[in-house]
PDB file of N, CA and C in Angstrom:
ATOM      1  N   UNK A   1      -5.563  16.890  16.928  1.00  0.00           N
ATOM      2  CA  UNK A   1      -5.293  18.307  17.007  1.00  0.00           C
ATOM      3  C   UNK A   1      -6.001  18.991  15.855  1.00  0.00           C
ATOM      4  N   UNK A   2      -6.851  20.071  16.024  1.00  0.00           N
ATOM      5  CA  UNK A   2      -7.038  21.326  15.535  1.00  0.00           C
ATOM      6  C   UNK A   2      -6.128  22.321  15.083  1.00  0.00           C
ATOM      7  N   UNK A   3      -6.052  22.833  14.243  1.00  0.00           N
ATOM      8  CA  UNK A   3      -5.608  24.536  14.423  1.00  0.00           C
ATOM      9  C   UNK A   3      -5.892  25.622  13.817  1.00  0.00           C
ATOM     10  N   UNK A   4      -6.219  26.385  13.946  1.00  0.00           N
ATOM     11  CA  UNK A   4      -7.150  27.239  13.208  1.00  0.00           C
ATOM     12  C   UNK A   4      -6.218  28.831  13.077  1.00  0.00           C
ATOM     13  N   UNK A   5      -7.309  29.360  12.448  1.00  0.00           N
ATOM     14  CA  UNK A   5      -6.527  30.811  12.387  1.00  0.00           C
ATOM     15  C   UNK A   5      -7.693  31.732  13.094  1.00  0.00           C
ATOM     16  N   UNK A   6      -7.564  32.149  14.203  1.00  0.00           N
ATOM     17  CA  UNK A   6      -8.539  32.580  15.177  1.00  0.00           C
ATOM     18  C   UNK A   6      -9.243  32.055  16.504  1.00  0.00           C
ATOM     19  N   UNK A   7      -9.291  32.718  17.058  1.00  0.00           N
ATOM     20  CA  UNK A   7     -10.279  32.107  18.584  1.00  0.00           C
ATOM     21  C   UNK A   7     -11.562  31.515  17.793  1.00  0.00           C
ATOM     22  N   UNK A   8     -12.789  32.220  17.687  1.00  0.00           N
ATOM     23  CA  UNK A   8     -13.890  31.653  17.327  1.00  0.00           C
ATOM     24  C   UNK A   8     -14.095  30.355  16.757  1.00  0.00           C
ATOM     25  N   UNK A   9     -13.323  30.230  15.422  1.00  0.00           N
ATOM     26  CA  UNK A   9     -12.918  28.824  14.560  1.00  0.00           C
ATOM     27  C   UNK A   9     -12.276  27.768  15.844  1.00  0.00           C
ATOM     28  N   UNK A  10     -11.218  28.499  16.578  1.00  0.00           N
ATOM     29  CA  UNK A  10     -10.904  27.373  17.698  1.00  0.00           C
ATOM     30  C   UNK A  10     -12.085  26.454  18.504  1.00  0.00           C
ATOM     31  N   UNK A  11     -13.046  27.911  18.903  1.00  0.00           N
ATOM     32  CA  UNK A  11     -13.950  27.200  20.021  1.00  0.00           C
ATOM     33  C   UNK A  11     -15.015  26.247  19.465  1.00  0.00           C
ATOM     34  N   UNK A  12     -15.446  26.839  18.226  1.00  0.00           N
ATOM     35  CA  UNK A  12     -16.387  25.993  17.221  1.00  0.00           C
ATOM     36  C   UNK A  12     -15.619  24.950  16.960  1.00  0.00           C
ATOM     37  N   UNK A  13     -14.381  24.679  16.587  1.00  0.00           N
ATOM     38  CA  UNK A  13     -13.966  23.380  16.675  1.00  0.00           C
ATOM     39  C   UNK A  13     -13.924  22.597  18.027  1.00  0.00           C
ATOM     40  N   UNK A  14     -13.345  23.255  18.867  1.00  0.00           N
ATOM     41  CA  UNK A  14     -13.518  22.340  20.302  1.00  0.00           C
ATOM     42  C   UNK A  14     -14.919  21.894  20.172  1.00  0.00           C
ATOM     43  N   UNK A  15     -16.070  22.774  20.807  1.00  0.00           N
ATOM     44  CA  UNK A  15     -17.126  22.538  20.507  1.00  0.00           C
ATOM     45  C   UNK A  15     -17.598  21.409  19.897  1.00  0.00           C
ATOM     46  N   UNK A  16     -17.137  21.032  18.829  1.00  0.00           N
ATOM     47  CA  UNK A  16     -17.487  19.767  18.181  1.00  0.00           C
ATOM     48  C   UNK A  16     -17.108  18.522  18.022  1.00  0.00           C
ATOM     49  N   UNK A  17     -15.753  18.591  18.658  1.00  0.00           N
ATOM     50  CA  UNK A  17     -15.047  17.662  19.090  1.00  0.00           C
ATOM     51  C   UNK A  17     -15.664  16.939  20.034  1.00  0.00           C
ATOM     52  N   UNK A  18     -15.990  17.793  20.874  1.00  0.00           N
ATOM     53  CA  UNK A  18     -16.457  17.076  22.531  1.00  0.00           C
ATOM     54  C   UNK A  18     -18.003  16.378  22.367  1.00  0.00           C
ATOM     55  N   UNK A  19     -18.565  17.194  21.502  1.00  0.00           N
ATOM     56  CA  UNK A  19     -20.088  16.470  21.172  1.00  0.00           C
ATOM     57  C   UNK A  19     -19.982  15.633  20.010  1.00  0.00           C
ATOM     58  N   UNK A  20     -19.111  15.113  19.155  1.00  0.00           N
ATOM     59  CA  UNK A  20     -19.039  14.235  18.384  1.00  0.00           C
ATOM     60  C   UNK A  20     -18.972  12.974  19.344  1.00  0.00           C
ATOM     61  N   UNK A  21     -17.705  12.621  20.137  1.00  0.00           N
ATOM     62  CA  UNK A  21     -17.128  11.818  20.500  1.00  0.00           C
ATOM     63  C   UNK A  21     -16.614  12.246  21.708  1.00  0.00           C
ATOM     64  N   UNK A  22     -17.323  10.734  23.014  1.00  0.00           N
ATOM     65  CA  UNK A  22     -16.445  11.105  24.096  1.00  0.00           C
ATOM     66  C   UNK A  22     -14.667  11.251  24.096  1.00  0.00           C
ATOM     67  N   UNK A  23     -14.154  12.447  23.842  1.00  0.00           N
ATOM     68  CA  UNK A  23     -13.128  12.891  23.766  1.00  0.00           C
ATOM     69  C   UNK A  23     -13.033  13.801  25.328  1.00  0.00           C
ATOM     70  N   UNK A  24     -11.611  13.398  25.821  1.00  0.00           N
ATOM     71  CA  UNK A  24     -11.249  14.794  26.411  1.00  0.00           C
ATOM     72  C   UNK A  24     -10.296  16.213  26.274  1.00  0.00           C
ATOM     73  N   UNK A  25     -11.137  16.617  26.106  1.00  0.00           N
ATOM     74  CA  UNK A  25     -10.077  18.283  26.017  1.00  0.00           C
ATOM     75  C   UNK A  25      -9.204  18.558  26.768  1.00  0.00           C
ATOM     76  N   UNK A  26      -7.769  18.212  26.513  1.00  0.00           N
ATOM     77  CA  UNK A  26      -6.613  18.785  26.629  1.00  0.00           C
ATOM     78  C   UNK A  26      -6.102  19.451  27.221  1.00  0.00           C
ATOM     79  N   UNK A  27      -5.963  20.531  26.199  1.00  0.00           N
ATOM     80  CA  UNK A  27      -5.855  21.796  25.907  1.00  0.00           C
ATOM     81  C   UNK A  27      -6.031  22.735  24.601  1.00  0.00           C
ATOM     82  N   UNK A  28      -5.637  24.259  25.235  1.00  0.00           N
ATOM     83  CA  UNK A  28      -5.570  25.267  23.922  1.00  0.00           C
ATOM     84  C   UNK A  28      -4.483  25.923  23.711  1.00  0.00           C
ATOM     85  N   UNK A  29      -3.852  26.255  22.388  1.00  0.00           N
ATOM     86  CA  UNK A  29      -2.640  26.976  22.655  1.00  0.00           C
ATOM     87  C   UNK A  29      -2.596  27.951  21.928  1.00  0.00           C
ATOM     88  N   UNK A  30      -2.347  29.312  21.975  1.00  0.00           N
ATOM     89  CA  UNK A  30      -2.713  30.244  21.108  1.00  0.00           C
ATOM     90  C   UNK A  30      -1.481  30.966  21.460  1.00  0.00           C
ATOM     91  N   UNK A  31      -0.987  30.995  19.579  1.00  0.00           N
ATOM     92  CA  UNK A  31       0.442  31.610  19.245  1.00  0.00           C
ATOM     93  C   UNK A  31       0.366  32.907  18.713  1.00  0.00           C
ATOM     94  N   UNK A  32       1.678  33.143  18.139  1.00  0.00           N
ATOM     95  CA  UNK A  32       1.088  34.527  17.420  1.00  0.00           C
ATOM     96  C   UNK A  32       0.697  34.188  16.075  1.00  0.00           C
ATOM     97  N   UNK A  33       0.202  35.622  15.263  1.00  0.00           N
ATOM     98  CA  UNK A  33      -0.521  35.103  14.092  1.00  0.00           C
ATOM     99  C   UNK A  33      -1.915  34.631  14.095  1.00  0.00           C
ATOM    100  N   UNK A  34      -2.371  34.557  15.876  1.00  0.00           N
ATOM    101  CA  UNK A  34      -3.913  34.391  15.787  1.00  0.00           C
ATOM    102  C   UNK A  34      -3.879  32.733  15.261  1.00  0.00           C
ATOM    103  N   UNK A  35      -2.706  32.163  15.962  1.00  0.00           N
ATOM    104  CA  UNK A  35      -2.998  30.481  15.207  1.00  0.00           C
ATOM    105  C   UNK A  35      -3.455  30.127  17.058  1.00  0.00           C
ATOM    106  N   UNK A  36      -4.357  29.129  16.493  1.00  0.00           N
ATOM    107  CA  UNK A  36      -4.975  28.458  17.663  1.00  0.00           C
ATOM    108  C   UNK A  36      -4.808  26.979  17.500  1.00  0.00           C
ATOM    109  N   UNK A  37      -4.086  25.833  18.700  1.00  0.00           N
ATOM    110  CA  UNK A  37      -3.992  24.575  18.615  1.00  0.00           C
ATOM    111  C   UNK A  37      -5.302  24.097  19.655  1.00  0.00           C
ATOM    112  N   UNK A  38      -6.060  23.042  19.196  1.00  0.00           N
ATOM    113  CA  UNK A  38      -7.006  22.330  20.373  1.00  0.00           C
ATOM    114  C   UNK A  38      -6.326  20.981  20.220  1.00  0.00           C
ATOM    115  N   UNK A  39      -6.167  20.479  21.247  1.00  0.00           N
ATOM    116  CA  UNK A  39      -5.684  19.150  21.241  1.00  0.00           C
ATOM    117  C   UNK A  39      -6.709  18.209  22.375  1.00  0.00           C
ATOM    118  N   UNK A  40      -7.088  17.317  21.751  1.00  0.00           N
ATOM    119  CA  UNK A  40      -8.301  16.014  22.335  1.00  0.00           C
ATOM    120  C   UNK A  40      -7.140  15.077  22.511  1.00  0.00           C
ATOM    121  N   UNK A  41      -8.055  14.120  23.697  1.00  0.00           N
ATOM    122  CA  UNK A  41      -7.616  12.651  23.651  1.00  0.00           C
ATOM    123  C   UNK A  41      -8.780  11.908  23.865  1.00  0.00           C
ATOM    124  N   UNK A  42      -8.319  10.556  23.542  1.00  0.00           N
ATOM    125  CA  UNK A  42      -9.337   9.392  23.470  1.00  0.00           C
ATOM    126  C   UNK A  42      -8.665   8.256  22.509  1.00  0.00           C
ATOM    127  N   UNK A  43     -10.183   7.017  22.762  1.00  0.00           N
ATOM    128  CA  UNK A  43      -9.359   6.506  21.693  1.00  0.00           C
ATOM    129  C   UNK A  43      -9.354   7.092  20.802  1.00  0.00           C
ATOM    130  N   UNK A  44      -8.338   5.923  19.402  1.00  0.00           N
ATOM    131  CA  UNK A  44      -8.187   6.586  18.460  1.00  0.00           C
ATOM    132  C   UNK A  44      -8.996   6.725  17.420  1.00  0.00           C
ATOM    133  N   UNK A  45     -10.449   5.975  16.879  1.00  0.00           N
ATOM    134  CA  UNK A  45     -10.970   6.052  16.301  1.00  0.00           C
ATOM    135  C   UNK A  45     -12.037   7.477  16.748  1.00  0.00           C
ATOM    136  N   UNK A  46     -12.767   7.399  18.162  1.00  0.00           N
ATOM    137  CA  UNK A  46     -12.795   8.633  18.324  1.00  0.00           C
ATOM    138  C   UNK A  46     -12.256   9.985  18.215  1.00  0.00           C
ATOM    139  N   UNK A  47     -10.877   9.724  18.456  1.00  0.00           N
ATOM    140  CA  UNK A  47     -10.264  10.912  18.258  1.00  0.00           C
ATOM    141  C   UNK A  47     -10.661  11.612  16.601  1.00  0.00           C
ATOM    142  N   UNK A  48     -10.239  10.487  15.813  1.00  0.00           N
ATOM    143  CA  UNK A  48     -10.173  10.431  14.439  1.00  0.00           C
ATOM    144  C   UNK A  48     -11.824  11.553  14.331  1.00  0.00           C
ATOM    145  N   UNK A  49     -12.585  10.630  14.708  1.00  0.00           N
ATOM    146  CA  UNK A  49     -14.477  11.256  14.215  1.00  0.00           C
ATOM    147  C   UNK A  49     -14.491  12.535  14.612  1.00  0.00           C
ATOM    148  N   UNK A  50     -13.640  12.918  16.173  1.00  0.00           N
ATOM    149  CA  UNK A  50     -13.848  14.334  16.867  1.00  0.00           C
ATOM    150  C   UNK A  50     -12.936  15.105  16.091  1.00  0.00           C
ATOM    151  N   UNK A  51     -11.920  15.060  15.123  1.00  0.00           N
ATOM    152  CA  UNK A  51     -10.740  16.032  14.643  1.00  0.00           C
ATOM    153  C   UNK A  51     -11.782  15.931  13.288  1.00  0.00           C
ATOM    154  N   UNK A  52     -12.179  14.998  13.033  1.00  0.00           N
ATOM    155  CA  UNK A  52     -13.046  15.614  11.208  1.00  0.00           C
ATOM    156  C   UNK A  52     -13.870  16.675  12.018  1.00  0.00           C
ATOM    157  N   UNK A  53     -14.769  16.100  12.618  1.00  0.00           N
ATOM    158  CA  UNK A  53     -15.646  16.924  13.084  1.00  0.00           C
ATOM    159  C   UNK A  53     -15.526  18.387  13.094  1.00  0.00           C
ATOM    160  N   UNK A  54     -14.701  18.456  14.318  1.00  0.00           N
ATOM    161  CA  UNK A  54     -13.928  20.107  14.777  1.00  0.00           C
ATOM    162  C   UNK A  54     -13.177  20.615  13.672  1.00  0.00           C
ATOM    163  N   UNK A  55     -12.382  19.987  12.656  1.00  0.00           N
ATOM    164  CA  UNK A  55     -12.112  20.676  11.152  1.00  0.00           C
ATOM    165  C   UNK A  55     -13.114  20.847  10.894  1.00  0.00           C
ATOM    166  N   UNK A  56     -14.298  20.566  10.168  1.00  0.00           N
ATOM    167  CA  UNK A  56     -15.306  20.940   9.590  1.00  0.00           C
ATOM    168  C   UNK A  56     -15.767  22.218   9.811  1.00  0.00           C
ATOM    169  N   UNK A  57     -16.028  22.089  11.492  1.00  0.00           N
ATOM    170  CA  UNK A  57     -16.604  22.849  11.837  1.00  0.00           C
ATOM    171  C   UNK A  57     -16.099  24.538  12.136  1.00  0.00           C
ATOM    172  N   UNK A  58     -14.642  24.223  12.582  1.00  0.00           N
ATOM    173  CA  UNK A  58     -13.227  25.510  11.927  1.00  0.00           C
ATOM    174  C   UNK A  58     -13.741  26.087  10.809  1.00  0.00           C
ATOM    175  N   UNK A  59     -13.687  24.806   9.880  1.00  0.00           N
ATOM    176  CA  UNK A  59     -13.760  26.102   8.628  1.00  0.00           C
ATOM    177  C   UNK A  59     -15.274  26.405   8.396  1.00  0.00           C
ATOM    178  N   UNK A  60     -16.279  26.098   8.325  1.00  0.00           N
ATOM    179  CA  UNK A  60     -17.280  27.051   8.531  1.00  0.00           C
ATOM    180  C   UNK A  60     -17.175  28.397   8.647  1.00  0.00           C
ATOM    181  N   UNK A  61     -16.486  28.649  10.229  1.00  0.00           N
ATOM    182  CA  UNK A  61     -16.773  29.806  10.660  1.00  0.00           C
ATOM    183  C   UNK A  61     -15.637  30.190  10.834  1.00  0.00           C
ATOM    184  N   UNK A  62     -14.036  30.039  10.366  1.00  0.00           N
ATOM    185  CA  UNK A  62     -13.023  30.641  10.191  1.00  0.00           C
ATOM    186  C   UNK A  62     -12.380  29.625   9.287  1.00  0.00           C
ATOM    187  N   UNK A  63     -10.958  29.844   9.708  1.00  0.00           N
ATOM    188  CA  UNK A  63      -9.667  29.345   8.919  1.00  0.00           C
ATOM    189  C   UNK A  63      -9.237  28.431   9.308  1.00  0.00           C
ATOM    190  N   UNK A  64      -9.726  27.152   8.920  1.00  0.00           N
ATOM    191  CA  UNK A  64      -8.638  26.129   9.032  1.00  0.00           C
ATOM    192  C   UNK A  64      -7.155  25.771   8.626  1.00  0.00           C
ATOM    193  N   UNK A  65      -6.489  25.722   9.526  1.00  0.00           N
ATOM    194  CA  UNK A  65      -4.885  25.480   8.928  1.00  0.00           C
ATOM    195  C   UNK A  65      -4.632  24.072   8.773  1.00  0.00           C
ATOM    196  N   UNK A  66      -5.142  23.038  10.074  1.00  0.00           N
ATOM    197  CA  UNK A  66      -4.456  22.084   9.928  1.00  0.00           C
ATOM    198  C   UNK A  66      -5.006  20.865  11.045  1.00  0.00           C
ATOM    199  N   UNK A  67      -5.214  19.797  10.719  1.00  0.00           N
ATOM    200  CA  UNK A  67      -6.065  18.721  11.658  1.00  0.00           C
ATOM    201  C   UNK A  67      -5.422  17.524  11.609  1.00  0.00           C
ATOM    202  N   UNK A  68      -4.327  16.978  12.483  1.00  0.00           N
ATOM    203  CA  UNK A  68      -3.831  15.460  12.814  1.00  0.00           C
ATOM    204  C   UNK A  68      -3.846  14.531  14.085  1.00  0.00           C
ATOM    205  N   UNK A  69      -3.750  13.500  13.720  1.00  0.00           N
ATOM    206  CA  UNK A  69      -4.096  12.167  14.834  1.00  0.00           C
ATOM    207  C   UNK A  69      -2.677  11.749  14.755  1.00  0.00           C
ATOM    208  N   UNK A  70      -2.320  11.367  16.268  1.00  0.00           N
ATOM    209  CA  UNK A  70      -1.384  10.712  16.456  1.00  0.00           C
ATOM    210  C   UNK A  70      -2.020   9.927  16.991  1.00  0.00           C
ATOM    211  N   UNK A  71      -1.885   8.621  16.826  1.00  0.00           N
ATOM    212  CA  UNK A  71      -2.235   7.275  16.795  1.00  0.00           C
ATOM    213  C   UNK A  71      -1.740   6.657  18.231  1.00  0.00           C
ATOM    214  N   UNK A  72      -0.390   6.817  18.676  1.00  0.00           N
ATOM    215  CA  UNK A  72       0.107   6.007  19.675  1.00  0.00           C
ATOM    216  C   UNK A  72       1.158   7.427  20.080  1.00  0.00           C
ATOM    217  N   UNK A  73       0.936   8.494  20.850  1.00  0.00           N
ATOM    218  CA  UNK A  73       2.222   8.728  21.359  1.00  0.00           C
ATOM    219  C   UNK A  73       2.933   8.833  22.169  1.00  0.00           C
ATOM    220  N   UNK A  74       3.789   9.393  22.256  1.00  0.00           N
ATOM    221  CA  UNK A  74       5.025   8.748  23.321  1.00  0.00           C
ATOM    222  C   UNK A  74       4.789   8.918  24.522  1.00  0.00           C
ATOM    223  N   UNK A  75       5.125   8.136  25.402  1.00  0.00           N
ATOM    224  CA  UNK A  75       4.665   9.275  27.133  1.00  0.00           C
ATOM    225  C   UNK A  75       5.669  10.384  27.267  1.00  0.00           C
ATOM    226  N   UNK A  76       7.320  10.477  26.411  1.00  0.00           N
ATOM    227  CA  UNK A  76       7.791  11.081  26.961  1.00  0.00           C
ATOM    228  C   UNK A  76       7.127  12.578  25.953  1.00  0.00           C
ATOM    229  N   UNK A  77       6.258  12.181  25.156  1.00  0.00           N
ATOM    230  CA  UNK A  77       6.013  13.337  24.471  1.00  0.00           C
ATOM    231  C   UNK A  77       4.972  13.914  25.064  1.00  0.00           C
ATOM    232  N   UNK A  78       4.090  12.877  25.559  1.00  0.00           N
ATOM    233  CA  UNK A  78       2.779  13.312  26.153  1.00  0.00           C
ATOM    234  C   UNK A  78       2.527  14.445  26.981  1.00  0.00           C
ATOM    235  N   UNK A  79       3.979  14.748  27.753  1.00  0.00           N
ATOM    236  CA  UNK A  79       4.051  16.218  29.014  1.00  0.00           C
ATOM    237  C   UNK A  79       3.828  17.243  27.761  1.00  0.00           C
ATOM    238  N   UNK A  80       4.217  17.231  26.708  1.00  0.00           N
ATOM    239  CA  UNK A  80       3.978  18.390  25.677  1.00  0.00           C
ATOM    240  C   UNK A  80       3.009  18.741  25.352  1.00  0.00           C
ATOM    241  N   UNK A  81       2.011  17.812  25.485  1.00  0.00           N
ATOM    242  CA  UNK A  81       0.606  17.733  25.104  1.00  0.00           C
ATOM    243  C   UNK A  81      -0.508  18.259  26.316  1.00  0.00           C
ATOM    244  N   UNK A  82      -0.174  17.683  27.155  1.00  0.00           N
ATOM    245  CA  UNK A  82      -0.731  17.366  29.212  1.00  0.00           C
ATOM    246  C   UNK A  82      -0.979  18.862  29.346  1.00  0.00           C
ATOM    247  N   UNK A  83      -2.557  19.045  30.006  1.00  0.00           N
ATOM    248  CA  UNK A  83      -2.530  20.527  30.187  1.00  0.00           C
ATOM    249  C   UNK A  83      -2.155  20.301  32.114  1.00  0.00           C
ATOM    250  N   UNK A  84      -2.038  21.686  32.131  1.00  0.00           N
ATOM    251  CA  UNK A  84      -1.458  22.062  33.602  1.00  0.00           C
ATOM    252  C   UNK A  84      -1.383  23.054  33.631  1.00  0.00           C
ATOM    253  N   UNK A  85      -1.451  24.123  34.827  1.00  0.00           N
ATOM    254  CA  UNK A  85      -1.127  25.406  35.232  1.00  0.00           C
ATOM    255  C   UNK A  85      -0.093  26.449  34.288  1.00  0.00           C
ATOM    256  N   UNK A  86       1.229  25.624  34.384  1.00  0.00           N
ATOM    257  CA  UNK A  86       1.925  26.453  34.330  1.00  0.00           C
ATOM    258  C   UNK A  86       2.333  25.845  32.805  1.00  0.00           C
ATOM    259  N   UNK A  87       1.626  24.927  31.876  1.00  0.00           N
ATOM    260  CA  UNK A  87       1.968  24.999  30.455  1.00  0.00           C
ATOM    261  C   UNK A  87       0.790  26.058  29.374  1.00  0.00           C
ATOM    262  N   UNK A  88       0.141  26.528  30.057  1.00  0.00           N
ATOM    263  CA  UNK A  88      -0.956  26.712  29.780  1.00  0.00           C
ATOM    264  C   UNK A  88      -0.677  28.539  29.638  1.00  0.00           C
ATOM    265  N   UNK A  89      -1.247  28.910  28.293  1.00  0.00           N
ATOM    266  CA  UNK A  89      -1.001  30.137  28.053  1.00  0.00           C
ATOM    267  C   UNK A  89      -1.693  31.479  29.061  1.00  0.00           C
ATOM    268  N   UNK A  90      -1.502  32.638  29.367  1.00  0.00           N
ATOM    269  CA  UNK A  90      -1.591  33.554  30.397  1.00  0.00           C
ATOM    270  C   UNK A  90      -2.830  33.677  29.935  1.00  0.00           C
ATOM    271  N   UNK A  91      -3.833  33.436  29.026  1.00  0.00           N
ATOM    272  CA  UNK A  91      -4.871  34.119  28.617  1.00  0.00           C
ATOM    273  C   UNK A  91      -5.863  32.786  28.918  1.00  0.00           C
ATOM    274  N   UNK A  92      -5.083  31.547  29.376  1.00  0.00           N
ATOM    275  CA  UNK A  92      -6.071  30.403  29.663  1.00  0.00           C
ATOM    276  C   UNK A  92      -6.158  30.291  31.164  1.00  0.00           C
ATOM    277  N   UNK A  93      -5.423  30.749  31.916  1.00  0.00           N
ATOM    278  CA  UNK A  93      -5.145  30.955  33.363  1.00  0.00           C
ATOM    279  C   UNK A  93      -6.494  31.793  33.763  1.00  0.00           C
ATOM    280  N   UNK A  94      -7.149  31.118  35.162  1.00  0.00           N
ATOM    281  CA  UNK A  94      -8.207  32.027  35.343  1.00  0.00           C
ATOM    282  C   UNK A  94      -7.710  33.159  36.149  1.00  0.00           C
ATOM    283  N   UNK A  95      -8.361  34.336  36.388  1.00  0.00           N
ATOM    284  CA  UNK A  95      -7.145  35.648  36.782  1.00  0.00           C
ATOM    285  C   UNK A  95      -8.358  35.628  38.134  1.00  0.00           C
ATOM    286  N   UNK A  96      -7.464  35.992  38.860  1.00  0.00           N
ATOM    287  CA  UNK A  96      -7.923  36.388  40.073  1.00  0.00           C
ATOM    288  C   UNK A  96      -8.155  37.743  40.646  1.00  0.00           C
ATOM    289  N   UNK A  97      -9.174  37.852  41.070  1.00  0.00           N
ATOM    290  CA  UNK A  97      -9.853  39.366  41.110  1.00  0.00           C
ATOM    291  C   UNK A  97      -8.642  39.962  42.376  1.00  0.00           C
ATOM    292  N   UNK A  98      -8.273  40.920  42.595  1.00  0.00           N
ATOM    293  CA  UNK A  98      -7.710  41.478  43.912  1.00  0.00           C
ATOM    294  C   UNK A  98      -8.736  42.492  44.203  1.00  0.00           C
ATOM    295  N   UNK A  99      -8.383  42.489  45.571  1.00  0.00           N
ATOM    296  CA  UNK A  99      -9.967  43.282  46.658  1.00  0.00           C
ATOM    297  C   UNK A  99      -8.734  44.587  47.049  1.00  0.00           C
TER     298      UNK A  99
END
């Protein structure tokens, strides 16, 4: 996990995550306060190379708050993590045009 203070710093971190290391992207979660979570999976040494990475690259071009690896976690935790429709913030939902 990522988290940044801003969109931009978010995407520049995703961004670098995914081209460091075959990682897959998650999700994004954006709270108030302009805090942004990216969360990867993979293994864990990848994970590890893609979260330096995407920190690095956060703070460059914004605010890094905060970058950790969970190593092994739980499945029952994993739905917390799992992107899907309806965990997924209104601004990550693609909107549908009406005619």
């Amino acid at each position: 996990m990522v988290e940044t203070r801003g969109f931009l710093a978010a995407v520049e971190a995703a961004d670098a995550m995914c081209k460091t290391a075959p990682v897959k992207l998650v999700r994004y979660e954006v709270v108030r306060d302009a805090r942004v979570t990216v969360v990867v999976r993979g293994e864990v040494a990848e994970v590890e190379s893609s979260v330096n990475a995407g920190g690095r690259a956060a703070g460059r071009v914004g605010e890094l708050l905060a970058t950790h690896v969970i190593p092994a976690l739980e499945p029952e935790v994993s739905t917390m993590v799992d992107t899907s429709e309806a965990s997924r913030p209104p601004a990550a939902r693609p909107r549908r045009r009406s005619r």
